[in-house]
Protein backbone atom coordinates (compact mmCIF):
# COMPACT_ATOMS: atom_id res chain seq x y z
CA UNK A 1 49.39 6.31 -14.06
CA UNK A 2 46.24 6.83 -12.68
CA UNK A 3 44.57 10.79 -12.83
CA UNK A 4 44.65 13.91 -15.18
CA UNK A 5 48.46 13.24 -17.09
CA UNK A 6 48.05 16.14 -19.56
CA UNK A 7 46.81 18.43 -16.85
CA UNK A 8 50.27 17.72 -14.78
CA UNK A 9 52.00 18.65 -17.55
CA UNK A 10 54.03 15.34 -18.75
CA UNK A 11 54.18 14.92 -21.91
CA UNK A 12 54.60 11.09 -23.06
CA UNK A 13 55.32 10.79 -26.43
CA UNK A 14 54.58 8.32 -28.85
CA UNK A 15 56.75 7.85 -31.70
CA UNK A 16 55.31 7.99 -35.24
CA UNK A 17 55.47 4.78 -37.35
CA UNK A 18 58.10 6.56 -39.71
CA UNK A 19 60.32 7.52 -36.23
CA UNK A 20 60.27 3.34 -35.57
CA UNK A 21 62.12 0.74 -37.00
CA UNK A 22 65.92 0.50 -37.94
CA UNK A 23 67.28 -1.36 -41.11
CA UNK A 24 66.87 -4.94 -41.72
CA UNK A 25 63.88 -5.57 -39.20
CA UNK A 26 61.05 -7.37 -41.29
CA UNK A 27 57.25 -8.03 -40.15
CA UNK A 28 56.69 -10.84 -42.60
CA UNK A 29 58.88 -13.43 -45.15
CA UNK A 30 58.04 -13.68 -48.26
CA UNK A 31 57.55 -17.17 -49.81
CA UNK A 32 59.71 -18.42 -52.57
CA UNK A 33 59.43 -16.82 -56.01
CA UNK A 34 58.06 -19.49 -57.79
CA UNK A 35 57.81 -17.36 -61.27
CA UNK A 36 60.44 -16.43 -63.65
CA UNK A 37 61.82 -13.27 -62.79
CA UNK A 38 60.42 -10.37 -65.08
CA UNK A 39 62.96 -7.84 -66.96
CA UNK A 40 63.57 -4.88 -65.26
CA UNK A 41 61.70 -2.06 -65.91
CA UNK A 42 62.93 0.82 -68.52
CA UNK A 43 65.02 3.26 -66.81
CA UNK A 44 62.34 6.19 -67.48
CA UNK A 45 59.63 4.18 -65.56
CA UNK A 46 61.63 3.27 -62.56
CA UNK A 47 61.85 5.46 -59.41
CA UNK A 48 63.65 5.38 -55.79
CA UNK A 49 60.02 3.58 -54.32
CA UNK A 50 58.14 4.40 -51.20
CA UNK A 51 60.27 4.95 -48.16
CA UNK A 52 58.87 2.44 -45.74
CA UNK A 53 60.27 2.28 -42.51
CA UNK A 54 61.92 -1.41 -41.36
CA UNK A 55 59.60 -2.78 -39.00
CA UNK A 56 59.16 -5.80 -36.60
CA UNK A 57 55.54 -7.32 -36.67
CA UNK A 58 55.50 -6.61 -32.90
CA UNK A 59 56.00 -2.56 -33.60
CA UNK A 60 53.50 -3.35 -36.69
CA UNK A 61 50.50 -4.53 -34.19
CA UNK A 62 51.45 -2.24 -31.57
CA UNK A 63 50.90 0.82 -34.03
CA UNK A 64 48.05 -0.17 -34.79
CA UNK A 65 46.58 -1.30 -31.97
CA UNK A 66 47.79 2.30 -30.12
CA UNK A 67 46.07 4.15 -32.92
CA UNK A 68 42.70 2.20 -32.04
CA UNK A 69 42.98 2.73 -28.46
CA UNK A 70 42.91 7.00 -29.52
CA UNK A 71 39.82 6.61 -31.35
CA UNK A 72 36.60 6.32 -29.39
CA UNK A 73 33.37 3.71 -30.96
CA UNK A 74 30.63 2.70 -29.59
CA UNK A 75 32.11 -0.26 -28.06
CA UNK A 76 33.88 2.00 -26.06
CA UNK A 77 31.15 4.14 -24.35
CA UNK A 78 27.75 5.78 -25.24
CA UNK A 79 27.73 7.63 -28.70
CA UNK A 80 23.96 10.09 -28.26
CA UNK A 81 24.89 11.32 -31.63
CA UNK A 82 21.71 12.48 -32.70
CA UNK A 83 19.73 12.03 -35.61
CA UNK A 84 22.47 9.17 -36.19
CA UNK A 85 21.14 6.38 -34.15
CA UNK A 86 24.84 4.80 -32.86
CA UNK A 87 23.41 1.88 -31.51
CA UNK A 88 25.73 -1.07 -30.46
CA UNK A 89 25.84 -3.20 -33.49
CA UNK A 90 25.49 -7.01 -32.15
CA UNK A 91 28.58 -9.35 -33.16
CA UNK A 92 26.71 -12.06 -34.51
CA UNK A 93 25.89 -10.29 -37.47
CA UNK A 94 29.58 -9.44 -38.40
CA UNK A 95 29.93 -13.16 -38.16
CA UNK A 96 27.24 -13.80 -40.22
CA UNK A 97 28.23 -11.41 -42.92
CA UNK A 98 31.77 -13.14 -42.67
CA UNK A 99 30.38 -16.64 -43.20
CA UNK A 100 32.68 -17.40 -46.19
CA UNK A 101 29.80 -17.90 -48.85
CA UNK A 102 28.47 -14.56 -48.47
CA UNK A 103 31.62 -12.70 -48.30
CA UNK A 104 33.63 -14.34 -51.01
CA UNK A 105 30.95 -14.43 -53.53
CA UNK A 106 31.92 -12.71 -56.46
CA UNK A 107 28.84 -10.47 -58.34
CA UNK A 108 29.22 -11.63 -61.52
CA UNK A 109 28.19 -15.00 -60.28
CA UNK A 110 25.31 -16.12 -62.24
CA UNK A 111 22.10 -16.49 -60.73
CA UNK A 112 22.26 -19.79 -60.53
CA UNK A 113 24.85 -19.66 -58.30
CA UNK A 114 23.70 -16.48 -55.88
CA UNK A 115 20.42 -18.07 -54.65
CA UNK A 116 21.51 -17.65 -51.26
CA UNK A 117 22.05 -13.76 -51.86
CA UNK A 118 19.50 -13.38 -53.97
CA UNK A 119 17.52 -15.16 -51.78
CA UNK A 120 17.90 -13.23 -48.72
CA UNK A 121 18.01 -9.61 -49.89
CA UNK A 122 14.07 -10.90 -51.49
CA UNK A 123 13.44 -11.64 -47.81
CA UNK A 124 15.01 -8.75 -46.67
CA UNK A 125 12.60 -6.33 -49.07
CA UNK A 126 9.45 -8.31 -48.40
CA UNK A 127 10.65 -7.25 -44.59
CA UNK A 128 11.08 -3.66 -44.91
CA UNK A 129 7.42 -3.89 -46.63
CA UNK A 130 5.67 -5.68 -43.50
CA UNK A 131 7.59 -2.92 -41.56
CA UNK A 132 6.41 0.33 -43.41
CA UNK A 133 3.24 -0.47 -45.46
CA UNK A 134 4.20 0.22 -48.51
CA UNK A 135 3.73 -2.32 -51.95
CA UNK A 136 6.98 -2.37 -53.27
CA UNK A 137 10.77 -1.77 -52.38
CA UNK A 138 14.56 -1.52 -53.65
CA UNK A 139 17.77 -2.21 -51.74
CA UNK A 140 20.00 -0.85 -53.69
CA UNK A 141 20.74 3.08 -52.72
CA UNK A 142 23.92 2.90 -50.86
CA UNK A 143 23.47 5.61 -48.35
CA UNK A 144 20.49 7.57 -46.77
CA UNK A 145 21.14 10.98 -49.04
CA UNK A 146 21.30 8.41 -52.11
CA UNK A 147 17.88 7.07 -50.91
CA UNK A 148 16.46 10.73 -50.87
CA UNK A 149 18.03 11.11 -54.11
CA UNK A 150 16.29 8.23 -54.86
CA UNK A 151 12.89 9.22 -54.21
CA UNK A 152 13.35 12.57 -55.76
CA UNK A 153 14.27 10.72 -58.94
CA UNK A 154 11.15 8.95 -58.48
CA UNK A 155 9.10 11.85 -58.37
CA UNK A 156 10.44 13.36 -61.20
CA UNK A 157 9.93 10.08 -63.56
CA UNK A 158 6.41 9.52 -62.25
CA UNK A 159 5.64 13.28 -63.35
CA UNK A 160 7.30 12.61 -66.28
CA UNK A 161 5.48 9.51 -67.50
CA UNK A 162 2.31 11.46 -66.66
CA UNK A 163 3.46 14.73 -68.71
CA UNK A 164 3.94 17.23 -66.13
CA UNK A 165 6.55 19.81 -65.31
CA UNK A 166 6.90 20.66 -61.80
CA UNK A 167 9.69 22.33 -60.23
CA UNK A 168 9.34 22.77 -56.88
CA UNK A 169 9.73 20.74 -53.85
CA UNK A 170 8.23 21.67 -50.33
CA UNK A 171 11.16 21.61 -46.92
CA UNK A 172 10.33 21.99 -43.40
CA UNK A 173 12.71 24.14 -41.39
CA UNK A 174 13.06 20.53 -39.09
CA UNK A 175 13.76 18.18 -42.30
CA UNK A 176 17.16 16.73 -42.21
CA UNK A 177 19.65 18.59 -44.11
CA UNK A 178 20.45 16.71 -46.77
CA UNK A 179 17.16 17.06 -47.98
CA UNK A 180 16.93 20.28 -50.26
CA UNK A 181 20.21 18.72 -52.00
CA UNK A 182 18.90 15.88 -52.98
CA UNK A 183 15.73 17.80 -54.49
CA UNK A 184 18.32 20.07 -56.52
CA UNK A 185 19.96 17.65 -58.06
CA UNK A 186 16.84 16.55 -59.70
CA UNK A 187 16.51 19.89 -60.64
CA UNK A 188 13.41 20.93 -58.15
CA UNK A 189 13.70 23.90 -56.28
CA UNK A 190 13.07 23.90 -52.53
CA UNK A 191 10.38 25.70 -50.58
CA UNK A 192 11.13 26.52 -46.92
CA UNK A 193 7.84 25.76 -44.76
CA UNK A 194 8.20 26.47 -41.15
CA UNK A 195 6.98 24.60 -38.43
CA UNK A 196 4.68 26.20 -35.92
CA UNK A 197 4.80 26.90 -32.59
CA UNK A 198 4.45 23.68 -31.16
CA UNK A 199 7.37 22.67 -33.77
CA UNK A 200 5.81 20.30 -36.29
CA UNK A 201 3.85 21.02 -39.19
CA UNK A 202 0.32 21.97 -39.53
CA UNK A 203 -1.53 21.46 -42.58
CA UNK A 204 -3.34 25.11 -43.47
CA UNK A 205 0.70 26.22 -44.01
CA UNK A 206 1.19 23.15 -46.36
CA UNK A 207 -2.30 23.98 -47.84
CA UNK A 208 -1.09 27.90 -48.49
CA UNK A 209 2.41 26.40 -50.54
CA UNK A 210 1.02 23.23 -52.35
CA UNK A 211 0.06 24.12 -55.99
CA UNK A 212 0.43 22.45 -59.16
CA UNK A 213 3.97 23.03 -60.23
CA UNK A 214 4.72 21.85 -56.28
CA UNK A 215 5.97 18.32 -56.96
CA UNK A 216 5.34 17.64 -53.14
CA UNK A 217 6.92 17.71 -49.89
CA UNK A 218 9.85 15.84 -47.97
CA UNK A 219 8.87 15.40 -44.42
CA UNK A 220 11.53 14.19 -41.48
CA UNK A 221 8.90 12.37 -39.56
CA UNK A 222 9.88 12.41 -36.19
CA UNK A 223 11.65 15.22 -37.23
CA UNK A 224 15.07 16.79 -36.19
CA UNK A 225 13.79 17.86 -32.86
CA UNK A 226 12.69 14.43 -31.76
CA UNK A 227 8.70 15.17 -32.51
CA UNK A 228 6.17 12.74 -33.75
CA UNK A 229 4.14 15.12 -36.94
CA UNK A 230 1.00 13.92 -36.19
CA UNK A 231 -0.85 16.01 -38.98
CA UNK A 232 1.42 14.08 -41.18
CA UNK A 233 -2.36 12.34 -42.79
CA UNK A 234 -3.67 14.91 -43.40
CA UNK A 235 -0.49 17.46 -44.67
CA UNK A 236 -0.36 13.95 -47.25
CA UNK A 237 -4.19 14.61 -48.09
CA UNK A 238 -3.65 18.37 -49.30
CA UNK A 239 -1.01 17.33 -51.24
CA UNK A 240 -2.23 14.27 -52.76
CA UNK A 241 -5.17 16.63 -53.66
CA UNK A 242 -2.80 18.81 -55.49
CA UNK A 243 -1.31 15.89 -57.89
CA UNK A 244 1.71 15.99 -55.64
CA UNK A 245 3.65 13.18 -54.01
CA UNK A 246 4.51 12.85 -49.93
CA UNK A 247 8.29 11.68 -49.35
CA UNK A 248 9.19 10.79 -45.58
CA UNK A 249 12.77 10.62 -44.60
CA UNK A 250 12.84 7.52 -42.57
CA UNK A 251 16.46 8.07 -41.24
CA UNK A 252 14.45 8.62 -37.72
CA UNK A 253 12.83 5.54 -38.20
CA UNK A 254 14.07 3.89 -34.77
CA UNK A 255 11.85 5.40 -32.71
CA UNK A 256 8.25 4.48 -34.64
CA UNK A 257 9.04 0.79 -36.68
CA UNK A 258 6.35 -1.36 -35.49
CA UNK A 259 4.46 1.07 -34.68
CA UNK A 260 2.91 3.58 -37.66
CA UNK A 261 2.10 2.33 -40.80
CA UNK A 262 3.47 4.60 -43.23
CA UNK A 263 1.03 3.89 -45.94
CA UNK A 264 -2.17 4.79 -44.22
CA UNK A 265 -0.15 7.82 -43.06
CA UNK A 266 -0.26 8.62 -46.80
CA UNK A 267 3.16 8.20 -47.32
CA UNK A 268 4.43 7.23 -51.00
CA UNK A 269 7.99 7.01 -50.97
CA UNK A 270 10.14 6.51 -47.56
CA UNK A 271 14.47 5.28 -47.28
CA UNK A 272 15.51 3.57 -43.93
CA UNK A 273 19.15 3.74 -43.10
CA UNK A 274 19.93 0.65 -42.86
CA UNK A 275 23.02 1.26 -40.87
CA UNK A 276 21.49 3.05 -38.33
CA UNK A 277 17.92 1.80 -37.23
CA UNK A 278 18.92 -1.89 -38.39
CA UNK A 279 22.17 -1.82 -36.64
CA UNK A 280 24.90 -1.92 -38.57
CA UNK A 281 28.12 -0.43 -38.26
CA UNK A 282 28.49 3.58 -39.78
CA UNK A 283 30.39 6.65 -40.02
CA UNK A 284 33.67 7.53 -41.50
CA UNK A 285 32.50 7.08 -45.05
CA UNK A 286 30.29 3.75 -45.26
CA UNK A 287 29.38 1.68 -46.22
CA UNK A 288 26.00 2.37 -45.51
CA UNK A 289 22.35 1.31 -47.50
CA UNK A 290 19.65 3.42 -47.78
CA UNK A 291 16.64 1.26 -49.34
CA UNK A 292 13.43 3.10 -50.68
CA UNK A 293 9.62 1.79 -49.75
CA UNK A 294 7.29 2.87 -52.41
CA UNK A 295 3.27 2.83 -53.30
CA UNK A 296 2.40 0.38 -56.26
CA UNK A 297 2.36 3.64 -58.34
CA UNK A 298 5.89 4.16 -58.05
CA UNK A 299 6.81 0.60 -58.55
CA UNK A 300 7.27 1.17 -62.20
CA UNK A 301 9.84 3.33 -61.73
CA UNK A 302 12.84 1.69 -59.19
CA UNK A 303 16.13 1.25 -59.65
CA UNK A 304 17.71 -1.39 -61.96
CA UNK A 305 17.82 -4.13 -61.26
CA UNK A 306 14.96 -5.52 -59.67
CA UNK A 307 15.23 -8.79 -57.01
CA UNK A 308 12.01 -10.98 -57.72
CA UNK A 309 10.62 -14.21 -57.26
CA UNK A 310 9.96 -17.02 -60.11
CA UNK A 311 9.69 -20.18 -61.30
CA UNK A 312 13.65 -20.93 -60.87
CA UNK A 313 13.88 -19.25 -57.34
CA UNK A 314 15.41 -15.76 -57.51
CA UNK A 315 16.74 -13.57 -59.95
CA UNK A 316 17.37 -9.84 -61.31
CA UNK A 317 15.10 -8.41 -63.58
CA UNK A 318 16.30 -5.91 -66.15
CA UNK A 319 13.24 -5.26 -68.05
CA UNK A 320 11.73 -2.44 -66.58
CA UNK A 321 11.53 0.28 -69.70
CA UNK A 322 10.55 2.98 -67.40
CA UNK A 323 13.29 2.57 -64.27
CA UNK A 324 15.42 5.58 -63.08
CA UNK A 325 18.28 3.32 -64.17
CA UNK A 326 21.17 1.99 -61.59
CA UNK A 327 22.20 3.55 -58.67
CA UNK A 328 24.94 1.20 -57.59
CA UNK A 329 27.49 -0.93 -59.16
CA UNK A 330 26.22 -4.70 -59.03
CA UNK A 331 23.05 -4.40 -56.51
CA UNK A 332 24.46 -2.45 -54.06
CA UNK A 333 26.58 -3.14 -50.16
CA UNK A 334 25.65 -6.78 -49.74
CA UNK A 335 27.31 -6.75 -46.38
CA UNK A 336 25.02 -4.65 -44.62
CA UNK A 337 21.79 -5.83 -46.25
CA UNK A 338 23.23 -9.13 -44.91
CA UNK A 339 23.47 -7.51 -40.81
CA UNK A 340 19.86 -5.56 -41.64
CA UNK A 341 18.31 -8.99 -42.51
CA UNK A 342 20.32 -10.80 -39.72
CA UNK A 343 19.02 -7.99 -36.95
CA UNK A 344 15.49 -8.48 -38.30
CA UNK A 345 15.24 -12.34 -38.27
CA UNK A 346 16.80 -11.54 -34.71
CA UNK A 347 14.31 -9.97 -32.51
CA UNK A 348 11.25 -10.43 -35.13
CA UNK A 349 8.32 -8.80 -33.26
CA UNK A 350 10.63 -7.70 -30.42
CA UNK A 351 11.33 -4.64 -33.08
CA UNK A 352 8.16 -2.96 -31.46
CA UNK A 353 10.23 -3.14 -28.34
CA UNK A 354 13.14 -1.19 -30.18
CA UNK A 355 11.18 2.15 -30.09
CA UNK A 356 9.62 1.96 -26.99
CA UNK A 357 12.87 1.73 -25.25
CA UNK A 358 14.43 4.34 -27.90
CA UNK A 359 11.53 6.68 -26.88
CA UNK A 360 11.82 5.72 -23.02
CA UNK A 361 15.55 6.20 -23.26
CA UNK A 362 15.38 9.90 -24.70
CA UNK A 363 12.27 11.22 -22.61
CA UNK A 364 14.42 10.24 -19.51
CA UNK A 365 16.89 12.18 -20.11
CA UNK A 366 14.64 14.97 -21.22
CA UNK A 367 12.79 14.73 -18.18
CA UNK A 368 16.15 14.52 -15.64
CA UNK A 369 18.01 17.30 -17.65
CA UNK A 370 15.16 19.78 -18.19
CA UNK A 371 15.99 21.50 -15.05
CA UNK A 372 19.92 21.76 -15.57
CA UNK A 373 19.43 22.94 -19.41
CA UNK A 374 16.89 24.22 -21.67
CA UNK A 375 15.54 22.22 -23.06
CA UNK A 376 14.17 23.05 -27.19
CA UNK A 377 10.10 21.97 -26.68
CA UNK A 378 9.49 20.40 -23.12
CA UNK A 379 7.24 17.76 -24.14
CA UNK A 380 6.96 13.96 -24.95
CA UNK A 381 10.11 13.54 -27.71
CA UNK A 382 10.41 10.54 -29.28
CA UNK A 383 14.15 8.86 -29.87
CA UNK A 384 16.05 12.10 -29.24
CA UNK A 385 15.96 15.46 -27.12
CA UNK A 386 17.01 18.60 -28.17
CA UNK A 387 18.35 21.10 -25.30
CA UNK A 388 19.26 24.64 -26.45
CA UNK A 389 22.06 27.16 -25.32
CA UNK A 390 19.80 29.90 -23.82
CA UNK A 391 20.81 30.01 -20.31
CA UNK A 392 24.47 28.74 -21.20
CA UNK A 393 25.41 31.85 -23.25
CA UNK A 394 24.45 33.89 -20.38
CA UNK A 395 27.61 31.95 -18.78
CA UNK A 396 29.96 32.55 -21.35
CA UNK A 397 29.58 29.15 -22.05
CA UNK A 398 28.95 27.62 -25.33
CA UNK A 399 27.68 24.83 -26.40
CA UNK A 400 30.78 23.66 -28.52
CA UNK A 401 32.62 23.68 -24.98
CA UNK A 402 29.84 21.56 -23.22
CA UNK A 403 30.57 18.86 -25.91
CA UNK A 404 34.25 19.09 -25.45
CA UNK A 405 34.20 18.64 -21.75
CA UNK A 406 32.08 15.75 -22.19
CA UNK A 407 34.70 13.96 -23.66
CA UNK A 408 37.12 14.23 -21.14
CA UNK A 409 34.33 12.55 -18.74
CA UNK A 410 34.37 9.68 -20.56
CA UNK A 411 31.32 10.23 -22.91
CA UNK A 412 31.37 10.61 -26.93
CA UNK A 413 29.40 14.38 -27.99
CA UNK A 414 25.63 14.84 -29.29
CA UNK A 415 25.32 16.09 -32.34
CA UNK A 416 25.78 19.85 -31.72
CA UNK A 417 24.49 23.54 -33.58
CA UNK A 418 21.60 20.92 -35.52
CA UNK A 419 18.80 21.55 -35.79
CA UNK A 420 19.30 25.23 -36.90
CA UNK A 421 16.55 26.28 -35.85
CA UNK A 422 17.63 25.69 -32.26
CA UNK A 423 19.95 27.80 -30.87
CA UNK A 424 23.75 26.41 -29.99
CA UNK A 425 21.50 22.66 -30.10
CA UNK A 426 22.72 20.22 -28.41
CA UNK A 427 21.06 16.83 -29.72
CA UNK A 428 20.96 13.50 -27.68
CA UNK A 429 19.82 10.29 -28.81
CA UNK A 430 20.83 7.42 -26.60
CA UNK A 431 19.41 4.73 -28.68
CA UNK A 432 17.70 1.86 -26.70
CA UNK A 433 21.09 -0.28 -26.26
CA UNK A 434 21.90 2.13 -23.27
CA UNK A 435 21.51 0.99 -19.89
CA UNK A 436 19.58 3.02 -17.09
CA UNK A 437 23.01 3.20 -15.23
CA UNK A 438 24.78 4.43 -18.51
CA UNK A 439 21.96 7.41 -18.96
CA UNK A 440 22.25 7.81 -15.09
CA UNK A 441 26.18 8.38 -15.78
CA UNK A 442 25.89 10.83 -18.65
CA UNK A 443 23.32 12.74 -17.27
CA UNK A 444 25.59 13.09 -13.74
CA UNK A 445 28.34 13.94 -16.34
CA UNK A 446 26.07 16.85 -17.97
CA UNK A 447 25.29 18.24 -14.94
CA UNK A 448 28.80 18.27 -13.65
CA UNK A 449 29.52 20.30 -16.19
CA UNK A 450 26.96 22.71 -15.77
CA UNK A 451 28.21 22.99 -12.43
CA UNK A 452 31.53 23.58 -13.78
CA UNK A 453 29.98 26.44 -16.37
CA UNK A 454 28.66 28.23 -13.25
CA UNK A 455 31.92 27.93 -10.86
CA UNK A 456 34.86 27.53 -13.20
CA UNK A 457 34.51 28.54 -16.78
CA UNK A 458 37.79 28.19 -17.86
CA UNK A 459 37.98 23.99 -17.36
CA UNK A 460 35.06 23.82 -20.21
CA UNK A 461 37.01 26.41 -22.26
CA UNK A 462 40.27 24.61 -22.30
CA UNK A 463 38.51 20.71 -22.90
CA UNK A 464 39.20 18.71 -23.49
CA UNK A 465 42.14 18.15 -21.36
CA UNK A 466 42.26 14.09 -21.60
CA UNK A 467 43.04 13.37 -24.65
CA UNK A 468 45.93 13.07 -27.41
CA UNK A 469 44.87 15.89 -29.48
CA UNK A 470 43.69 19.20 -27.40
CA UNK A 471 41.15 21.44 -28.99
CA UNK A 472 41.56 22.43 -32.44
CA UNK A 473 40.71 25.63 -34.30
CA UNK A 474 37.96 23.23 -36.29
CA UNK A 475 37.62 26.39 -39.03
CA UNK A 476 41.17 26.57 -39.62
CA UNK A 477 41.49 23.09 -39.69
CA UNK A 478 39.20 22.33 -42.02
CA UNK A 479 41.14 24.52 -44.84
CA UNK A 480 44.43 24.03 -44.18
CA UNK A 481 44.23 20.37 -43.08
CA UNK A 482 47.69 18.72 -41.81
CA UNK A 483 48.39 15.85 -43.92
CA UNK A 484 52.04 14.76 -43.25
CA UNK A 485 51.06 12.16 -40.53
CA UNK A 486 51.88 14.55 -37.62
C-alpha cells in the first residue's frame, strides 16, 4: 500500500510473538538423547517453566525478520549522528572477523598458539602509532569513556610515581561529555574553561587556570562544534610548563587522521574509537574499543598486559611493576581490533582521503543549509556542523520536532540539544561514506521541513507520523519504562 497508512487512519496490526503459535507447532527437533536420563529434580527446586509460545520456524524467522525491518541502521539510510561517526561499516571485515580461527579462538590459548592474534593486534598498535605520533600504545580499553578513563588513570600514576598531589583537571565548555566523569572517578576535580568567541580555546584563558595542583587539561580536538583548536601547541606548551599533562579526546578523530601529528601538537595521551573512525559496527551497548596513544613517558604506566615483540614472535608481558593494572578481561574485544586492523590494511594511505571527504561532506551541508537554519559558527567546520534553534523557536518550532519529522522523510536524526552550549543544537555529521546525491536528499528533506515549520506547524508537532511507534513522552518514558513486550 503505497502513501501515508497511519495518517489514513488504518491500523494494521501485528501480532506479538506470545499472541502466535497454537499447541504442538515446533521450530526445531531435537536429536536423540544419547545420555542417561538424570533424576528428577527435588520437588522444592522444580517450577511450572517459562511459558513459551508453540511456534513454527516460519513464524520464528518472520518475527524476527519484522522486528528488523522496524529498526532503522545505517544500511538502511544516512545516520549524521554527530560526534558518533555512523559510517557504513564495509562487509569484508565482518567476514574477516568471522574467519573461523579468529572467532573460535579461545583466550586462554597459550601463546604459542595465538600468534595470529597476537600477531595482528602488534600490527594493529604499531598502526595507530604511525597514525597519531605518539611512542607507545594499548588496545585494550573497551569503549571511548574507558579510554578517557584510561588516560586519567595515567595521569594520576605518572604524578604519583613522581610524588605529586594534584587534584584538578581542566574542561572546555566544547569537550565531549563524558569527559569530567572520567576525571572524577580518578578523583580529580574538573575546571570549566570556556571557549572564546570564535569557539575554540585560546591559550591566555588556559594560562589564567593552569597551576600546580592542575593535573592538566582534556581537550576534544575538533571539538563538539566541528572546529579544528588550532592553539592546541601552544595551550600544550603552558601546560607542559606547569608540570601538567595534555589529554586529547580523539573520538573526533575522522576528520584529521593523516593529517596532524598529535605529538608535535604536544599531545601526551589520546583514545580513538575504534568503532567509529575505523569503521566498525556501534551503538546499543558495544562492543566498542577505545585504545590509548601515549608519549614514552607514559609508557611505564599502560594497562596489563602488554602485546610485544621477541625472540619467539609475540607475546603478553606481565611485568610491568608500575601499570594501572587491567582494564578488560583477557586483552580486550578482539573482534573489532580485528575490523580496525582490517579497515587500515584496506585503504592504507587512502586514510588521508577519509577526512578530506569527512570535512568536504560536512562543510557542504553547512554551506547549502546556512541560509534555511542558523547555523552555530559560520565558518570552515571540519567532520560535523552544528545549526542552532534561534530562528526556529520564533516558529514555535523546536528542534526535537525537526528531528522527528526527519524520520518520517526517510532520514535517521542528528544528534540533537549537544553541544550545550548551543542552543536546541542540532548536530550533523555525514561521515565521508555519503554520496553527493544522499547529502543533496537530506538537505531537500531539511528544508522541506522548514518549509513545513513556516506553513504548517502542526505536521512537525505530531511526527513522526510513519512509523510503528508515534512520539513518545521521552521523560516519562524514561522512568516508567514499559517492559511487558507491548
Amino acid at each position: 500500500m503505497k502513501g501515508d497508512y497511519a495518517s489514513t487512519g488504518l491500523i494494521f496490526k501485528e501480532p506479538l510473538l506470545w499472541e502466535k503459535g497454537r499447541k504442538g507447532r515446533r521450530a526445531f527437533s531435537m536429536p536423540e538423547r544419547d545420555v542417561p536420563e538424570a533424576e528428577a529434580l527435588p520437588e522444592g527446586l522444580a517450577g511450572e517453566g517459562p511459558d513459551f509460545p508453540d511456534l513454527s520456524e516460519l513464524e520464528v524467522v518472520r518475527h524476527y525478520t519484522r522486528l528488523s525491518q522496524w529498526n532503522f541502521g545505517v544500511d538502511s539510510g544516512m545516520y549524521p549522528l554527530g560526534s558518533c561517526t555512523m559510517k557504513y561499516n564495509p562487509k569484508i571485515h565482518e567476514k574477516l572477523a568471522a574467519l573461523p580461527g579468529f572467532a573460535m579462538a579461545h583466550p586462554l590459548l597459550p601463546e604459542s598458539l595465538s600468534q595470529g592474534a597476537l600477531g595482528l593486534m602488534y600490527e594493529l598498535q604499531q598502526m595507530l602509532k604511525a597514525i597519531t605520533g605518539l611512542d607507545a600504545v594499548s588496545l585494550q580499553p573497551a569503549a571511548g569513556a574507558q579510554g578517557e578513563l584510561c588516560g586519567m588513570m595515567l595521569f594520576e600514576a605518572c604524578f604519583r610515581a613522581r610524588g605529586e598531589k594534584r587534584h584538578k583537571i581542566i574542561i572546555p565548555d566544547t569537550a565531549h561529555g563524558t569527559n569530567p566523569a572520567s576525571a572524577a572517578l580518578c578523583g580529580m576535580k574538573p575546571v570549566a574553561l570556556r571557549s572564546g568567541a570564535d569557539s575554540i580555546l585560546h591559550p591566555e584563558d588556559v594560562a589564567a587556570l593552569m597551576d600546580e595542583h592542575t593535573a592538566g587539561i582534556m581537550i576534544t580536538n575538533p571539538n563538539t562544534l566541528g572546529l579544528f583548536e588550532s592553539n592546541m601547541a601552544a595551550i600544550a606548551a603552558i601546560v607542559h610548563e606547569k608540570g601538567g599533562l595534555v589529554y586529547c579526546d580523539g573520538a573526533n578523530m575522522n576528520a584529521v587522521m593523516g593529517y596532524v601529528d598529535m605529538k608535535r601538537m604536544g599531545v601526551d595521551v589520546v583514545h580513538f574509537n575504534l568503532h567509529k573512525t575505523f569503521s566498525t559496527p556501534h551503538g546499543g551497548g558495544g562492543p566498542g574499543a577505545g585504545p590509548v596513544c601515549v608519549r614514552a613517558e607514559l609508557e611505564p604506566f599502560l594497562p596489563l598486559p602488554r602485546i610485544v615483540k621477541n625472540e619467539r614472535g609475540y607475546g603478553l608481558k606481565e611485568d610491568c611493576p608500575l601499570s594501572i593494572g587491567r582494564l578488560h578481561a583477557f586483552y580486550g574485544n578482539f573482534g573489532v581490533l580485528l575490523k580496525a586492523w582490517a579497515y587500515i590494511r584496506s585503504l592504507g594511505a587512502d586514510l588521508k582521503k577519509v577526512s578530506e571527504l569527512a570535512v568536504l561532506n560536512a562543510n557542504y551541508i553547512r554551506s547549502g543549509l546556512k541560509d534555511t537554519y542558523d547555523v552555530a559558527y559560520d565558518g570552515i567546520c571540519m567532520h560535523e556542523c552544528v545549526f542552532s534553534d534561534k530562528t526556529l523557536k520564533i516558529l514555535g518550532v523546536t528542534t526535537l520536532d525537526v528531528a522527528k519529522r526527519l524520520i518520517d522523510l526517510g532520514f535517521h536524526p542528528p544528534t540533537v540539544y549537544f553541544p550545550l552550549v548551543v542552543s536546541g543544537a542540532l548536530m550533523v555529521e555525514p561521515t565521508e561514506t555519503e554520496t553527493r546525491e544522499e547529502l543533496d536528499r537530506f538537505m531537500e528533506a531539511m528544508r522541506r521541513i522548514r518549509e513545513e515549520a513556516e506553513e504548517n506547524p502542526e505536521i512537525l508537532k505530531s511526527a513522526p507520523l510513519r512509523t510503528k511507534v508515534r512520539r513518545l513522552d521521552e521523560t516519562a518514558a524514561a522512568r516508567n519504562p514499559c517492559l511487558c513486550g507491548r
